[in-house]
C-alpha atoms as a PDB file:
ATOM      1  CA  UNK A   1     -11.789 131.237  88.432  1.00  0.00           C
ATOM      2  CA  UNK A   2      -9.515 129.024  86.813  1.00  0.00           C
ATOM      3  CA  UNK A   3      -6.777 129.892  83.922  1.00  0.00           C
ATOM      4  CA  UNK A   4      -7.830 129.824  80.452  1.00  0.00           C
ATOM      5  CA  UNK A   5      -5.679 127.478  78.305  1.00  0.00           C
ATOM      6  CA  UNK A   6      -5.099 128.503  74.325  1.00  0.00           C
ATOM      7  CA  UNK A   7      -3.971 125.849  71.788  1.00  0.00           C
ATOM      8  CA  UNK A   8      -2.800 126.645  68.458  1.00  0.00           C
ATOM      9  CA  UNK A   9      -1.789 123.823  65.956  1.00  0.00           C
ATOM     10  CA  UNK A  10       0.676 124.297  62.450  1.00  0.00           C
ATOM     11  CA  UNK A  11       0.895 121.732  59.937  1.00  0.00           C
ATOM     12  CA  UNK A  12       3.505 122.654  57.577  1.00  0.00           C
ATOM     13  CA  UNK A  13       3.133 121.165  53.822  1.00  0.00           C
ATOM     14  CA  UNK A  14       4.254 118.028  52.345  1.00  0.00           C
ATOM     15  CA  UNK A  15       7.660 118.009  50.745  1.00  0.00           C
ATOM     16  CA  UNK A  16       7.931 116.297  47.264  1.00  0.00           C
ATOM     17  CA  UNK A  17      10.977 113.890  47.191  1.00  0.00           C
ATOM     18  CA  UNK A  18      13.488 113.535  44.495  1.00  0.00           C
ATOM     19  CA  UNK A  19      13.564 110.588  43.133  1.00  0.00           C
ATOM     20  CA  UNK A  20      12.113 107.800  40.735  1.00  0.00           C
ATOM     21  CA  UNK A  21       8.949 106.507  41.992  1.00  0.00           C
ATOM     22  CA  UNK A  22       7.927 103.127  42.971  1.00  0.00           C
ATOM     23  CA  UNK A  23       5.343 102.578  41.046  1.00  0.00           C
ATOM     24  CA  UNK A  24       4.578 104.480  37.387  1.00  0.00           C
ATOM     25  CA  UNK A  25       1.112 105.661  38.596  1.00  0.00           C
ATOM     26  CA  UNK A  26       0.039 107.011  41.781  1.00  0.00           C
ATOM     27  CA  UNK A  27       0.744 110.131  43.569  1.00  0.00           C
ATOM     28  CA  UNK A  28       4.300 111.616  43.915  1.00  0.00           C
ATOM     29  CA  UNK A  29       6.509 110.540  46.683  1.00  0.00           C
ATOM     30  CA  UNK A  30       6.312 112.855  49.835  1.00  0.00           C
ATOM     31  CA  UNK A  31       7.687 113.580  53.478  1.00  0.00           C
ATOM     32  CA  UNK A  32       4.566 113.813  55.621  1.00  0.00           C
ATOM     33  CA  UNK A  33       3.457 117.123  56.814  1.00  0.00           C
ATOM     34  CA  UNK A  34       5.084 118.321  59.714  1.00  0.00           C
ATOM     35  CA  UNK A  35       3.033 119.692  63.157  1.00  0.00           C
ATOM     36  CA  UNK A  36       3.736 121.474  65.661  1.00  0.00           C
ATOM     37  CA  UNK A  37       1.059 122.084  68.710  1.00  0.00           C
ATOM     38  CA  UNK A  38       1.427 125.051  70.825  1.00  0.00           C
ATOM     39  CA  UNK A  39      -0.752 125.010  74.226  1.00  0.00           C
ATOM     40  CA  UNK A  40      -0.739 128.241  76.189  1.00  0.00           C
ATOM     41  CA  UNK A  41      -1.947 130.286  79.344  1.00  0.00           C
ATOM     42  CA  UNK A  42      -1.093 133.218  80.398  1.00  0.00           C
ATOM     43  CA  UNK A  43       2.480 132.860  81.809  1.00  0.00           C
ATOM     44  CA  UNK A  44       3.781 129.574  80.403  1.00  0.00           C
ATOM     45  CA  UNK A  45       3.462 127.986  77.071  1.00  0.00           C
ATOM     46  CA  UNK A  46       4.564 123.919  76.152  1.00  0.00           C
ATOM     47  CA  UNK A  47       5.278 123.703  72.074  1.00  0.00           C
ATOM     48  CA  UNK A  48       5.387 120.256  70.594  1.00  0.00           C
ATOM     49  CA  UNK A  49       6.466 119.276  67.047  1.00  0.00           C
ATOM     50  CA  UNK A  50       5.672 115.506  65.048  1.00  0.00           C
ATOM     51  CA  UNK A  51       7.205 114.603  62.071  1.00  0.00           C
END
């Protein structure tokens, strides 16, 4: 039988920015979610994170 492989995946919230915006309509500046993947077996794990 071959190992079983688990993934679990986090994406954090945006972050508002402080500041003025760009333009006076639209939706509030933001930093892009953050994610971080976390693949798994039974002895070893490999985490990843993309902002």
């Amino acid at each position: 039988m071959s190992p079983t492989l688990n993934i679990n995946v986090f994406t954090a919230p945006e972050k508002a920015m402080v500041g003025e915006r760009a333009r006076p309509f639209g939706p509030p500046r933001a930093f892009d979610p953050i994610t971080s993947t976390l693949i798994f077996g039974e002895n070893d794990a490999v985490a990843r994170a993309i902002h």
